[in-house]
PDB file of N, CA and C in Angstrom:
ATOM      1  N   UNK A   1      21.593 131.595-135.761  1.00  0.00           N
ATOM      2  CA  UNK A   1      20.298 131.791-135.155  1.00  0.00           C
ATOM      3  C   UNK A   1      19.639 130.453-134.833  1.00  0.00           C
ATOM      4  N   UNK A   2      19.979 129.261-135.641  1.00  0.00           N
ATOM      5  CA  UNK A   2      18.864 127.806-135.685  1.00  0.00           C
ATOM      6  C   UNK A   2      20.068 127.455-134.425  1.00  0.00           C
ATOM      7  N   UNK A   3      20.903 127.864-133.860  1.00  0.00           N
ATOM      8  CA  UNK A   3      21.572 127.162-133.222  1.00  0.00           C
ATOM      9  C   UNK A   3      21.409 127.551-131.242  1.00  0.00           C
ATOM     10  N   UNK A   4      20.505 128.384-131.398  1.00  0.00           N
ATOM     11  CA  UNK A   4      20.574 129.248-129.848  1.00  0.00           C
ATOM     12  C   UNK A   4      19.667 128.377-129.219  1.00  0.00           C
ATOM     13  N   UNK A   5      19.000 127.795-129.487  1.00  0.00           N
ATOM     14  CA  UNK A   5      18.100 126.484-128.678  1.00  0.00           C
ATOM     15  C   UNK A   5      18.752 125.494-128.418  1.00  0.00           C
ATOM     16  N   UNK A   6      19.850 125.218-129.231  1.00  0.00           N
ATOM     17  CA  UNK A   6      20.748 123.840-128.834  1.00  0.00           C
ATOM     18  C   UNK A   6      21.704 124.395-127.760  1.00  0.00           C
ATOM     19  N   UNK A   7      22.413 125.568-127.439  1.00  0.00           N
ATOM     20  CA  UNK A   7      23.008 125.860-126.158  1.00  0.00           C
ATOM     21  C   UNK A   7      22.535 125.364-125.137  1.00  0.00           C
ATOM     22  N   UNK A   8      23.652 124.783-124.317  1.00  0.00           N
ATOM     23  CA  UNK A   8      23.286 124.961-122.885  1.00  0.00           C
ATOM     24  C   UNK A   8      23.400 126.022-122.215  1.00  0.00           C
ATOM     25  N   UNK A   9      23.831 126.787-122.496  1.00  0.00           N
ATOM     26  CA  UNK A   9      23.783 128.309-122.041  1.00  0.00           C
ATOM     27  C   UNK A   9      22.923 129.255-122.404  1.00  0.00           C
ATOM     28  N   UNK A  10      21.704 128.856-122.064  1.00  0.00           N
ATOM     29  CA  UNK A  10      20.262 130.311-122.157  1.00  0.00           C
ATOM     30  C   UNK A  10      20.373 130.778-120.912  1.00  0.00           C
ATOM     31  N   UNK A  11      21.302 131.477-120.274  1.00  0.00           N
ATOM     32  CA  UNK A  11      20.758 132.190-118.734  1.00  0.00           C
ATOM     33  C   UNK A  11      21.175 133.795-119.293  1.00  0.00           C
ATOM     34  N   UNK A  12      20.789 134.148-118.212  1.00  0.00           N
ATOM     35  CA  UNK A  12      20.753 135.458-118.975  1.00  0.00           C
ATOM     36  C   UNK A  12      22.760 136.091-118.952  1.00  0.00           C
ATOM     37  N   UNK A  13      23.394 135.785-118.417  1.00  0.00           N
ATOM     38  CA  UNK A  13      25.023 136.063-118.565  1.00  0.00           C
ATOM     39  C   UNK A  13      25.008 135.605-120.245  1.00  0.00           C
ATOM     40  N   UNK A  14      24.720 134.767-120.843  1.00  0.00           N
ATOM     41  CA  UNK A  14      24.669 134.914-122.123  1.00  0.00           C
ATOM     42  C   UNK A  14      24.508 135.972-123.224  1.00  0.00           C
ATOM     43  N   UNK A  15      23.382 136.512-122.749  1.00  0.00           N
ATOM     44  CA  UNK A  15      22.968 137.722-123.520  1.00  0.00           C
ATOM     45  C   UNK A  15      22.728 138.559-122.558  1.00  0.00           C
ATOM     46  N   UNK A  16      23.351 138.883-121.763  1.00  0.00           N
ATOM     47  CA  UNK A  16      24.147 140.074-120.650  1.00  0.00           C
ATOM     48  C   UNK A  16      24.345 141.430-122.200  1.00  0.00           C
ATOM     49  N   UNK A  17      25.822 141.237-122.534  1.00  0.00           N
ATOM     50  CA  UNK A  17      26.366 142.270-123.283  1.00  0.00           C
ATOM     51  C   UNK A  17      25.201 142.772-124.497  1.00  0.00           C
ATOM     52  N   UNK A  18      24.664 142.132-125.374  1.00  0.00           N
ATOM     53  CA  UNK A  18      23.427 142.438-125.354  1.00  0.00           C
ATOM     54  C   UNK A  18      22.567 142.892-125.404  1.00  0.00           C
ATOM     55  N   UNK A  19      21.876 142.569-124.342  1.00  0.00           N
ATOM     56  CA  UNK A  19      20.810 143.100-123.709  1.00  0.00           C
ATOM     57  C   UNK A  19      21.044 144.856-123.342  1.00  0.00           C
ATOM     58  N   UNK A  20      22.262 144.709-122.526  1.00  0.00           N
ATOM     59  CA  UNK A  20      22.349 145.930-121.890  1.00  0.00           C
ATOM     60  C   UNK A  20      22.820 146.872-123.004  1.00  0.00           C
ATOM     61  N   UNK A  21      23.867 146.280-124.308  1.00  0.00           N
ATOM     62  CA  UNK A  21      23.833 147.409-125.091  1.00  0.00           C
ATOM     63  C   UNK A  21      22.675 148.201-126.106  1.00  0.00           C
ATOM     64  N   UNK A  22      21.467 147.775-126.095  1.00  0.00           N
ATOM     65  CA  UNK A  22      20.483 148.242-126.421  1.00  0.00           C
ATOM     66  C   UNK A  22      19.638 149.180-125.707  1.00  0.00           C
ATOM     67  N   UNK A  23      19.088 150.450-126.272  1.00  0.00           N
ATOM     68  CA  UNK A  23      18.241 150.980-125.664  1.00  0.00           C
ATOM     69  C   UNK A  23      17.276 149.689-124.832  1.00  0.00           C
ATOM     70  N   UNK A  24      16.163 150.767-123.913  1.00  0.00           N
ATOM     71  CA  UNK A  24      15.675 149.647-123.593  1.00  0.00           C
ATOM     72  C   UNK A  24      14.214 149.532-124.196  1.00  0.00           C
ATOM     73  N   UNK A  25      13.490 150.873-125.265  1.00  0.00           N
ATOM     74  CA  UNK A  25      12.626 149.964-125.751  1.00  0.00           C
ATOM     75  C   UNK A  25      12.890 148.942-126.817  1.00  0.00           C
ATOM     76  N   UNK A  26      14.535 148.636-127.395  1.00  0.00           N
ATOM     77  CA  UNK A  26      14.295 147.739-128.211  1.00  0.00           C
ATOM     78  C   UNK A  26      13.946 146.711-127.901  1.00  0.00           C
ATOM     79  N   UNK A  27      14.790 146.644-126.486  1.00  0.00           N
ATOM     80  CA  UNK A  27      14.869 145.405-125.539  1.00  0.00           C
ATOM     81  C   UNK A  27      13.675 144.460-125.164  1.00  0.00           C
ATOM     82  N   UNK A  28      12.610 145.848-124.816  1.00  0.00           N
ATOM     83  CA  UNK A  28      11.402 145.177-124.380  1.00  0.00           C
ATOM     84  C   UNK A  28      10.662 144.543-125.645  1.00  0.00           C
ATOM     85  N   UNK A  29      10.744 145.608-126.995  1.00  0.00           N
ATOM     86  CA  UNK A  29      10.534 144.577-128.263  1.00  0.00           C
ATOM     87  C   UNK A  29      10.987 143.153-128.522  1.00  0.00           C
ATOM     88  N   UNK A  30      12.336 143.011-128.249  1.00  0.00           N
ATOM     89  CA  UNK A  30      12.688 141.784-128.203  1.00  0.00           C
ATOM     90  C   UNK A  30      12.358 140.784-127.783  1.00  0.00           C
ATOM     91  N   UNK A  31      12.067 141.482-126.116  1.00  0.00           N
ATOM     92  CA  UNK A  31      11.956 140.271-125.301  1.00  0.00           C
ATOM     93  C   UNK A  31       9.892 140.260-125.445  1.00  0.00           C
ATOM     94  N   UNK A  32       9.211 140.972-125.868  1.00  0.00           N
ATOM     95  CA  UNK A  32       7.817 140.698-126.544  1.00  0.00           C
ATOM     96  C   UNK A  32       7.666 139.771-127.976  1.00  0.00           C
ATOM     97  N   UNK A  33       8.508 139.830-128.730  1.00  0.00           N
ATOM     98  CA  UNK A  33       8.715 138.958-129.963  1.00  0.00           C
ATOM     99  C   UNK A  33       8.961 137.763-129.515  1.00  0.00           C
ATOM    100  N   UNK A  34       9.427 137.342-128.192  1.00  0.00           N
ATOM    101  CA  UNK A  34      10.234 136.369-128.015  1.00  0.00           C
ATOM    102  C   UNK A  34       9.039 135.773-126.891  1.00  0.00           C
ATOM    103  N   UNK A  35       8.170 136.336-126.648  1.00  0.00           N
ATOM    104  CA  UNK A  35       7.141 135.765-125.800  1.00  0.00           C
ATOM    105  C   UNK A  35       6.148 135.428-126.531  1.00  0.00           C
ATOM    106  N   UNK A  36       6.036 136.160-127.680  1.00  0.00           N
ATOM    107  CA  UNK A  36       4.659 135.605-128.530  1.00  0.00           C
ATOM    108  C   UNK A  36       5.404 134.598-129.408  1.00  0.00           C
ATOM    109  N   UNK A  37       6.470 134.308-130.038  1.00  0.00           N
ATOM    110  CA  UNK A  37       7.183 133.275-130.421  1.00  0.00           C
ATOM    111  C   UNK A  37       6.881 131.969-129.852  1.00  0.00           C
ATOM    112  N   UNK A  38       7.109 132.279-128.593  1.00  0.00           N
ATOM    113  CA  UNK A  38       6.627 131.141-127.557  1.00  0.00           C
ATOM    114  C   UNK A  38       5.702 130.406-127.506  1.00  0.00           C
ATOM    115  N   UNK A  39       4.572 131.587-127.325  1.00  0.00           N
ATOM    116  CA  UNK A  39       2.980 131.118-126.773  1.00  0.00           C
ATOM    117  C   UNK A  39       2.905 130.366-128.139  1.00  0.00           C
ATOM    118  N   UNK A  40       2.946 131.464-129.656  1.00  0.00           N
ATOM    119  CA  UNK A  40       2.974 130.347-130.799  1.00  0.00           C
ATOM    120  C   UNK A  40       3.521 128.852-130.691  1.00  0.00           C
ATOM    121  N   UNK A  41       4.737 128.856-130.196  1.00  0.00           N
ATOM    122  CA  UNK A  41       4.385 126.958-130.538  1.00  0.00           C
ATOM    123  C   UNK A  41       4.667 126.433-129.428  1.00  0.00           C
ATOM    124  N   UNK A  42       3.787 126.797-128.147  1.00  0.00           N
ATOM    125  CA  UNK A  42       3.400 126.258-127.022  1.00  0.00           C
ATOM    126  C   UNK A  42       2.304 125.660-127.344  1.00  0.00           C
ATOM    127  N   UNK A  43       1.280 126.475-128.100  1.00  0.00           N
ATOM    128  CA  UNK A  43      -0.299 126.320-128.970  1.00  0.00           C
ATOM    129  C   UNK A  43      -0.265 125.623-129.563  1.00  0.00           C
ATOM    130  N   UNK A  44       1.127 125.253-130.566  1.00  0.00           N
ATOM    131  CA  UNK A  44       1.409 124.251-131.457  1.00  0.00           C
ATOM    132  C   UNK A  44       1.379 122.869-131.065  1.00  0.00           C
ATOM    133  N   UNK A  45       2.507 122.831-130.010  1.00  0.00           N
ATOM    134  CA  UNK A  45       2.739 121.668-129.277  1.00  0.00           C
ATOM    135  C   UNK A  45       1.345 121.097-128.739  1.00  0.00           C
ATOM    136  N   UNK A  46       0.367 121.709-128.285  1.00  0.00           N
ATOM    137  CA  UNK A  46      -0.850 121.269-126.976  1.00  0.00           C
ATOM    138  C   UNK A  46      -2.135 120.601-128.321  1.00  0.00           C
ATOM    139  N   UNK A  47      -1.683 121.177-129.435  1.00  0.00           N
ATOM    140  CA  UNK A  47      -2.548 120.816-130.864  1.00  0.00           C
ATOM    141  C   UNK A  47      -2.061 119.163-131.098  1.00  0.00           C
TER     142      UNK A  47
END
């Protein structure tokens, strides 16, 4: 998991298989966890 930021490969063919094997409200959970993750230490960084 500490290692998915060091890829050069974040496009979405990465997490293709995935993505698509999940229903899709998990998906949209995911990809909402993964946006407020964000904004958190976007907020961090601008501090």
């Amino acid at each position: 998991m500490r290692r998915l930021g060091r890829d050069d490969h974040g496009c979405y063919e990465t997490y293709r298989n995935f993505l698509e094997t999940r229903p899709a409200p998990v998906c949209a959970n995911i990809l909402i966890c993964l946006i407020h993750q964000t904004n958190y230490l976007l907020d961090r960084l601008i501090r």
